[in-house]
C-alpha atoms as a PDB file:
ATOM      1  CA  UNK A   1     118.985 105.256  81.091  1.00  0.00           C
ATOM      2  CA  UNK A   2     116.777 107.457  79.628  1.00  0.00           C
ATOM      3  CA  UNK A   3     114.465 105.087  78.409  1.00  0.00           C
ATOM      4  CA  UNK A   4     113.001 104.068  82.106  1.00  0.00           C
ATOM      5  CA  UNK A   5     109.800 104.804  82.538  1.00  0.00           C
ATOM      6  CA  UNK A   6     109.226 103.544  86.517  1.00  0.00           C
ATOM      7  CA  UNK A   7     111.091 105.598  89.623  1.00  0.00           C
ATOM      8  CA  UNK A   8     113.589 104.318  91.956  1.00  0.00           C
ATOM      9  CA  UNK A   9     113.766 105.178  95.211  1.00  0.00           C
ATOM     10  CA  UNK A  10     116.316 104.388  97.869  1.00  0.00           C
ATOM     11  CA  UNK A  11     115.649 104.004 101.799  1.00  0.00           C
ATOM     12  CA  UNK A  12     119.115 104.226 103.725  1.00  0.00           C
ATOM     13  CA  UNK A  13     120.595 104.390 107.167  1.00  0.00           C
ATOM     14  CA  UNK A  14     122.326 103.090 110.115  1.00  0.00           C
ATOM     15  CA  UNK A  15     121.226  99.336 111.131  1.00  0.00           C
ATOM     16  CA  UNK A  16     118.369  99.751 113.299  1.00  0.00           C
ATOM     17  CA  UNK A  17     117.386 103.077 111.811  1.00  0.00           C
ATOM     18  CA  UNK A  18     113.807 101.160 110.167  1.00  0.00           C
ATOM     19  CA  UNK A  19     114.714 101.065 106.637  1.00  0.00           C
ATOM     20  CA  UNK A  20     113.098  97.802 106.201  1.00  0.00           C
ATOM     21  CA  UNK A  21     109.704  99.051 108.022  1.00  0.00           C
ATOM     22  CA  UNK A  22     109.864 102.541 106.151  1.00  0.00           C
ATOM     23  CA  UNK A  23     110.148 101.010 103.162  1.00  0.00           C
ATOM     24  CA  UNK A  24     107.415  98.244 103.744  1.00  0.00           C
ATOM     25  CA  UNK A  25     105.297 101.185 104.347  1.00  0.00           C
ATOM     26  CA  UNK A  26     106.087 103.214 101.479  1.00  0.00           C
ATOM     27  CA  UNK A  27     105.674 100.206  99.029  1.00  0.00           C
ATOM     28  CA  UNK A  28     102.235 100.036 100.819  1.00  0.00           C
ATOM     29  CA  UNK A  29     101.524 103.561  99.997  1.00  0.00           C
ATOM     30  CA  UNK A  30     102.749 103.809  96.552  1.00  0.00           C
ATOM     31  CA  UNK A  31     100.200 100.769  96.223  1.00  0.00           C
ATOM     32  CA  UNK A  32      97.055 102.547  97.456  1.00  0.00           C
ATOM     33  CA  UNK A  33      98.083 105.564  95.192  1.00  0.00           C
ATOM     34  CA  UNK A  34      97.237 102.882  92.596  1.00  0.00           C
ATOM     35  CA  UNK A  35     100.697 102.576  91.310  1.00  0.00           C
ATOM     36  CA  UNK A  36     102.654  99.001  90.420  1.00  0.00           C
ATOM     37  CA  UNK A  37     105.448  98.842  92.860  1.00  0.00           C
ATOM     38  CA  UNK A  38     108.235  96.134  93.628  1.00  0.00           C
ATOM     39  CA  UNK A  39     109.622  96.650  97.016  1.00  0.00           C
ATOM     40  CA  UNK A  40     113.221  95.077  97.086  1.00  0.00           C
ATOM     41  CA  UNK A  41     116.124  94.616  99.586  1.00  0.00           C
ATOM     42  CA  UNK A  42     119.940  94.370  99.918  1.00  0.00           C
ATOM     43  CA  UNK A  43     121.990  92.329 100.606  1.00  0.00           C
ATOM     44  CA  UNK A  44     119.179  90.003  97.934  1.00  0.00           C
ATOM     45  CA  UNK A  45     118.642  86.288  98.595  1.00  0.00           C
ATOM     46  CA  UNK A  46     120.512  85.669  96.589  1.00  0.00           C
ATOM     47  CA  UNK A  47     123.596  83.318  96.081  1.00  0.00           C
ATOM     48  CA  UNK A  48     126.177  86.142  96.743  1.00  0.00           C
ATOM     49  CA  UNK A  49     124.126  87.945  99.380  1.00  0.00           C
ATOM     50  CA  UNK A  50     123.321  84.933 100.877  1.00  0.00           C
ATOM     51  CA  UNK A  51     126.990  84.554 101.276  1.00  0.00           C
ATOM     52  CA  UNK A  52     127.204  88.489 102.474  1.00  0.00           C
ATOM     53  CA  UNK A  53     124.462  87.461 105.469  1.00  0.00           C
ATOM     54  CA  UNK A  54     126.638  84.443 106.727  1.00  0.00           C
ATOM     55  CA  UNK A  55     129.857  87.014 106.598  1.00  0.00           C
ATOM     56  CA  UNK A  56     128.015  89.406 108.921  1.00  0.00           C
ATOM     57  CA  UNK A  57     126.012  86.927 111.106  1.00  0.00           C
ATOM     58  CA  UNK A  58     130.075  85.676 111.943  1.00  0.00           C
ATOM     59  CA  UNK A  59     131.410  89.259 111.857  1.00  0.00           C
ATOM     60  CA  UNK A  60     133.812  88.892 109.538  1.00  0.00           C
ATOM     61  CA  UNK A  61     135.186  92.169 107.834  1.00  0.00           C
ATOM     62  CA  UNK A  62     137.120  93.450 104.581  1.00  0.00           C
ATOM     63  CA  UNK A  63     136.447  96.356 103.435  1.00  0.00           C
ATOM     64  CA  UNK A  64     137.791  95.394 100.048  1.00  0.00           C
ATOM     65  CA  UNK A  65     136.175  91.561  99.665  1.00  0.00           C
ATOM     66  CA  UNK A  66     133.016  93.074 101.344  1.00  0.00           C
ATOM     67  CA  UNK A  67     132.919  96.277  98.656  1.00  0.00           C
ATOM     68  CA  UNK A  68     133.106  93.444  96.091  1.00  0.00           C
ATOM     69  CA  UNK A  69     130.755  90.885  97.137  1.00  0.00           C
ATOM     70  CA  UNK A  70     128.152  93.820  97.813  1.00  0.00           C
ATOM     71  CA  UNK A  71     128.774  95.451  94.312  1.00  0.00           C
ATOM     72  CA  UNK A  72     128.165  91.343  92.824  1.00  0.00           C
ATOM     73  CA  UNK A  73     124.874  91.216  94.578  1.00  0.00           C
ATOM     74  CA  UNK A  74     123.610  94.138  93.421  1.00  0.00           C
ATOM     75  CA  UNK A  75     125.005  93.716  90.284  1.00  0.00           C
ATOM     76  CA  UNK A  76     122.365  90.875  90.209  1.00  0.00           C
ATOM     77  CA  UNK A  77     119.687  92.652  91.765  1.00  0.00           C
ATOM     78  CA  UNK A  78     120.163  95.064  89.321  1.00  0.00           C
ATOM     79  CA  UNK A  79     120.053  92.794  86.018  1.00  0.00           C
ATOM     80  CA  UNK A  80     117.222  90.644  87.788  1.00  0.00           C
ATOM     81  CA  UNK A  81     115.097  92.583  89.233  1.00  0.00           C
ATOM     82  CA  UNK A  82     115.415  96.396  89.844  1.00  0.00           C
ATOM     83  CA  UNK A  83     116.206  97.013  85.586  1.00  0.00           C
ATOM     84  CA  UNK A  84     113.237  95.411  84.173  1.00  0.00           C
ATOM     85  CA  UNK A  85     110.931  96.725  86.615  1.00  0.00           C
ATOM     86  CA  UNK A  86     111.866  99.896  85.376  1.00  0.00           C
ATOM     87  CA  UNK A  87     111.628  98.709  82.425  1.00  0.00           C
ATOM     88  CA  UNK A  88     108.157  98.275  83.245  1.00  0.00           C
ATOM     89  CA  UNK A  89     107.117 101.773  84.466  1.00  0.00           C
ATOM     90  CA  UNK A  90     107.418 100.045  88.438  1.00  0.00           C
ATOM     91  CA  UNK A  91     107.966 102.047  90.969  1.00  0.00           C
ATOM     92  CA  UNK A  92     110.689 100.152  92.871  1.00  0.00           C
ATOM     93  CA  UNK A  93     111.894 100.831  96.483  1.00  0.00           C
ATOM     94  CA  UNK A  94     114.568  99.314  97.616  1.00  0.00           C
ATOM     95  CA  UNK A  95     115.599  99.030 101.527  1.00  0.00           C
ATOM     96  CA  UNK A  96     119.585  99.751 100.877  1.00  0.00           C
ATOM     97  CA  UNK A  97     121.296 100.218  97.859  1.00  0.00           C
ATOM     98  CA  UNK A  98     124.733 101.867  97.024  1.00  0.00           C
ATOM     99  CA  UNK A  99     125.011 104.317  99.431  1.00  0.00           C
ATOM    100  CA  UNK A 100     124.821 101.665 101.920  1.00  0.00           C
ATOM    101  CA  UNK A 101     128.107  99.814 100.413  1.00  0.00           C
ATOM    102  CA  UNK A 102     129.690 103.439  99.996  1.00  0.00           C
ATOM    103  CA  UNK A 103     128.873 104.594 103.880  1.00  0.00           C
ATOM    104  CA  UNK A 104     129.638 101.087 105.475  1.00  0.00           C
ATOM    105  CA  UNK A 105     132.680 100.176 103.105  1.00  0.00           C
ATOM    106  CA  UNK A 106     134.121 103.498 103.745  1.00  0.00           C
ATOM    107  CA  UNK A 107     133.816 103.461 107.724  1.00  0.00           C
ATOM    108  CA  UNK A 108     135.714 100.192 107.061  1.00  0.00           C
ATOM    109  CA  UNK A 109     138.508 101.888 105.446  1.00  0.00           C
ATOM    110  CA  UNK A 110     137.778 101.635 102.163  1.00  0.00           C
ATOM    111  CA  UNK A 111     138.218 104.289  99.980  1.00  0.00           C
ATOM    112  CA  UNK A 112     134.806 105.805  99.370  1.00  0.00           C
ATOM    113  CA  UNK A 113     135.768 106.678  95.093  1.00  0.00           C
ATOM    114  CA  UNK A 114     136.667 103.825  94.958  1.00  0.00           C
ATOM    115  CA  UNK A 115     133.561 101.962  96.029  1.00  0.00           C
ATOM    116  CA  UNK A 116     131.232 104.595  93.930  1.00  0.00           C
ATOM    117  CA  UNK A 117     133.340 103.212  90.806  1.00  0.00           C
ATOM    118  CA  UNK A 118     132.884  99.387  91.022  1.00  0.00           C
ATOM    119  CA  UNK A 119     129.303 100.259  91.885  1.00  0.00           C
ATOM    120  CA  UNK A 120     129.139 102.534  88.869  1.00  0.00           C
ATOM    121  CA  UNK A 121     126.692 100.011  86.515  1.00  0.00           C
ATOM    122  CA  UNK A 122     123.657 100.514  88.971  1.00  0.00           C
ATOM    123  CA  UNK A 123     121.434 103.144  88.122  1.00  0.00           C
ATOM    124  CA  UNK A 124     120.996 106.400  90.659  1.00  0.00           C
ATOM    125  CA  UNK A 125     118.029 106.367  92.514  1.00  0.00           C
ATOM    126  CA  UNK A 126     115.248 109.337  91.338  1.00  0.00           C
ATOM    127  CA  UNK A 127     115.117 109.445  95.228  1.00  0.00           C
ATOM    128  CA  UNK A 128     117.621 108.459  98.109  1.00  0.00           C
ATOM    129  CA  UNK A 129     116.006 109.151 101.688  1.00  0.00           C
ATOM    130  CA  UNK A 130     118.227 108.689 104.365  1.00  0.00           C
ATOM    131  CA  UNK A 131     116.448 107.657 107.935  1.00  0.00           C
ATOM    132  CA  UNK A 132     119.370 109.586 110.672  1.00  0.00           C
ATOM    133  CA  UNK A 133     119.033 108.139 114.217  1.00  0.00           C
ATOM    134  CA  UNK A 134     121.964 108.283 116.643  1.00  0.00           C
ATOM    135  CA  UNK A 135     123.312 104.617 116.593  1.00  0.00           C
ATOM    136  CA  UNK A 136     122.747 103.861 120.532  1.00  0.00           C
ATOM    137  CA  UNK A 137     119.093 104.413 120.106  1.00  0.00           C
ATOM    138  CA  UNK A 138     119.239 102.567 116.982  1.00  0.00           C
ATOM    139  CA  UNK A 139     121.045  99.592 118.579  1.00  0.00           C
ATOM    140  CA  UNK A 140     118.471  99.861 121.421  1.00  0.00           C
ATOM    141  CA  UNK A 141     115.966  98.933 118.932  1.00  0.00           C
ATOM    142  CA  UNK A 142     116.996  95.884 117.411  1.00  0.00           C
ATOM    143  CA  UNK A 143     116.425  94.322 121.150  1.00  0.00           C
ATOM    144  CA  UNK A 144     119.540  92.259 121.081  1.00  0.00           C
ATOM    145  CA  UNK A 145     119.087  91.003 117.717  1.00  0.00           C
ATOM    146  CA  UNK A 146     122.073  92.419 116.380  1.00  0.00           C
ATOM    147  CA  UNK A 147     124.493  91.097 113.087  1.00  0.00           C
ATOM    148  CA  UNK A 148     127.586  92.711 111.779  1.00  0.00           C
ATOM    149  CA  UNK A 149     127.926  96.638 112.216  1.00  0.00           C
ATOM    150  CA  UNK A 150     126.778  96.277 116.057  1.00  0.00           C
ATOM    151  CA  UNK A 151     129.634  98.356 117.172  1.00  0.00           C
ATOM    152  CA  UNK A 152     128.078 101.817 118.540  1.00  0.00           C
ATOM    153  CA  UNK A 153     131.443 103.964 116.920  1.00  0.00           C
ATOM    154  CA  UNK A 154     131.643 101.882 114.028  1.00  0.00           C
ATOM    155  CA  UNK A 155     127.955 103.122 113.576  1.00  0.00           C
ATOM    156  CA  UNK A 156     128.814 106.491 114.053  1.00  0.00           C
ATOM    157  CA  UNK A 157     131.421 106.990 111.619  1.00  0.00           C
ATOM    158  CA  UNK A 158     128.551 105.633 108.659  1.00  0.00           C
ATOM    159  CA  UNK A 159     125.989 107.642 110.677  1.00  0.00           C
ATOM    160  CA  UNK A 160     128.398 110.743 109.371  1.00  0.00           C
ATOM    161  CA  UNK A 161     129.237 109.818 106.134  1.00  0.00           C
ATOM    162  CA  UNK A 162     125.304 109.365 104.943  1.00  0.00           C
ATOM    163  CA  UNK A 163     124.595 112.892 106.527  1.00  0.00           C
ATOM    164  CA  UNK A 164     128.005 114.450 104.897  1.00  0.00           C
ATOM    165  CA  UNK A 165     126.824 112.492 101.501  1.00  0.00           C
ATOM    166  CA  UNK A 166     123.263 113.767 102.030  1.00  0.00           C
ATOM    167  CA  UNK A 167     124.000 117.033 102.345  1.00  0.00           C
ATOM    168  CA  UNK A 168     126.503 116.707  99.012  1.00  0.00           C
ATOM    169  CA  UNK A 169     124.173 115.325  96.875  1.00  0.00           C
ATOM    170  CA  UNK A 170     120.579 116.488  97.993  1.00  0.00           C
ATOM    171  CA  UNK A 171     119.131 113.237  99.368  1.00  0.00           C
ATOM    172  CA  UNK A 172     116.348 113.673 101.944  1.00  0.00           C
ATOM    173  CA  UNK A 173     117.143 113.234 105.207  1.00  0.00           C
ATOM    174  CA  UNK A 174     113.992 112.553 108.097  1.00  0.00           C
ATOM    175  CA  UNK A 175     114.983 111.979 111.385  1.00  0.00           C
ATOM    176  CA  UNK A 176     114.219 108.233 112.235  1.00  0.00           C
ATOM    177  CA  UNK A 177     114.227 108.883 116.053  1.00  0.00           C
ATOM    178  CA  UNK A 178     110.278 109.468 116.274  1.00  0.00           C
ATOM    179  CA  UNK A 179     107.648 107.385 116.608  1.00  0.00           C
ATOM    180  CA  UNK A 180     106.970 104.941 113.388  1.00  0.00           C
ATOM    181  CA  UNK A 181     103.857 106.176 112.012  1.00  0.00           C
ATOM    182  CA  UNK A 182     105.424 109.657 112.630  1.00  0.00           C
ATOM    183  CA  UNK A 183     108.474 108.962 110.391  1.00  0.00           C
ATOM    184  CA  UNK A 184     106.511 107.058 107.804  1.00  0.00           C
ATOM    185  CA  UNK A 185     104.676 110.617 106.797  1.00  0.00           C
ATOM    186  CA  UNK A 186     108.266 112.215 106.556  1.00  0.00           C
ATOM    187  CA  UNK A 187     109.347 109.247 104.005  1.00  0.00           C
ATOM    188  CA  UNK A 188     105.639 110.076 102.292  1.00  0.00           C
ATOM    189  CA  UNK A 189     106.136 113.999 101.699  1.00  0.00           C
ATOM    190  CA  UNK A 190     109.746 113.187 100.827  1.00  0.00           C
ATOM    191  CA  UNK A 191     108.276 111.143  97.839  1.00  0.00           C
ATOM    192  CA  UNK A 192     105.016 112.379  97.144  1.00  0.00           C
ATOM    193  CA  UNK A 193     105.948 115.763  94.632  1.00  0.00           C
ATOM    194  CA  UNK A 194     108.053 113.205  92.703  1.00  0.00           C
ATOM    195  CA  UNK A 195     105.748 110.382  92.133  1.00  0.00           C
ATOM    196  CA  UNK A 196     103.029 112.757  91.537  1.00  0.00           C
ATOM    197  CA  UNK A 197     105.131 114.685  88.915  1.00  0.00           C
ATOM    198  CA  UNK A 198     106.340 110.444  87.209  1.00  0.00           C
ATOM    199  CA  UNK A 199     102.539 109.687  87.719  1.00  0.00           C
ATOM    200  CA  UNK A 200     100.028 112.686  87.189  1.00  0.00           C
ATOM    201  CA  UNK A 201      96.815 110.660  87.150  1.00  0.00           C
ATOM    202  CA  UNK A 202      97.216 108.436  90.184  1.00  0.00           C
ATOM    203  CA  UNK A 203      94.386 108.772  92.711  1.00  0.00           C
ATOM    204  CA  UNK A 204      95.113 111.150  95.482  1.00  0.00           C
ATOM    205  CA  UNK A 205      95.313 109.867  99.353  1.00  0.00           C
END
């Protein structure tokens, strides 16, 4: 897509590693840098991923149904909102996106090629930050609030597969385990060279 102007990073990890906080912050950020930014989520609200969230809040799993339904949402999260933000010259941050489907799907059983080809059609991030945190501390977190991919060694397994990905493909990995405000500067100097580079003129802070 060489005609996108905006950036698009990606906040991954474990449930309970703070993706949606991290990104919430970032968004916040990339806002008092002066920059338009659309902060964004998976599964959506939509019709299919409102259909994902009752499938997890019953803990039912498929690796192949759930690869599919996932790859359906995004393919309208894609077309609806993450494309013509781009479009745009957005920057748009999204708290999950395909590596998500690929690391989950895959600790389900699915084959991992496989789900990188039906989700194919969404564009790569510019930046994929993956927050690591051992899955009992993780789990800890969430306080009992807990849907789906509770299990402690199911969490493990994706835990792996994001850091073996990571370390494949060059995403930035900051260790989730510390204090908020601690990790939030991490995900900051993890994306600050490459918005400054997409945006040379916004104001420094």
């Amino acid at each position: 897509m060489s005609d996108v102007k905006g950036l698009l990073i990606a906040l991954e990890g474990i449930d309970g590693a703070g993706n949606t906080t991290q990104a919430r912050l970032l968004a916040r950020w990339l806002r008092r840098l002066g920059l338009g930014v659309v902060l964004t989520k998976e599964p959506t609200k939509g019709a299919v991923g409102r259909l994902i969230r009752r499938r997890l809040r019953r803990k039912v799993r498929d690796p192949f149904l759930d690869t599919l339904l996932f790859a359906a949402d995004r393919a309208e999260h894609v077309a609806s909102v993450i494309d013509p933000a781009l479009q745009r010259g957005l920057v748009v941050v999204t708290d999950r996106y395909v590596e998500s489907s690929i690391a989950y799907q895959g600790a389900e059983g699915a084959d991992m090629g496989w789900v990188e080809a039906v989700n194919s059609f969404a564009p790569r991030p510019d930046l994929t930050i993956v927050l690591d945190i051992h899955p009992s501390q993780a789990l800890a977190r969430k306080k009992g609030v807990r849907e789906g991919f509770e299990d402690e060694d199911f969490l493990l397994r994706v835990r792996e597969i994001l850091k073996a990905r990571a370390c494949e493909r060059g995403y930035v990995v900051v260790d989730a385990s510390k204090e908020v405000t601690k990790v939030h500067v991490d995900v900051k100097r993890a994306a600050e060279g490459l918005v400054k580079s997409a945006f040379p003129s916004i104001k420094r802070r």
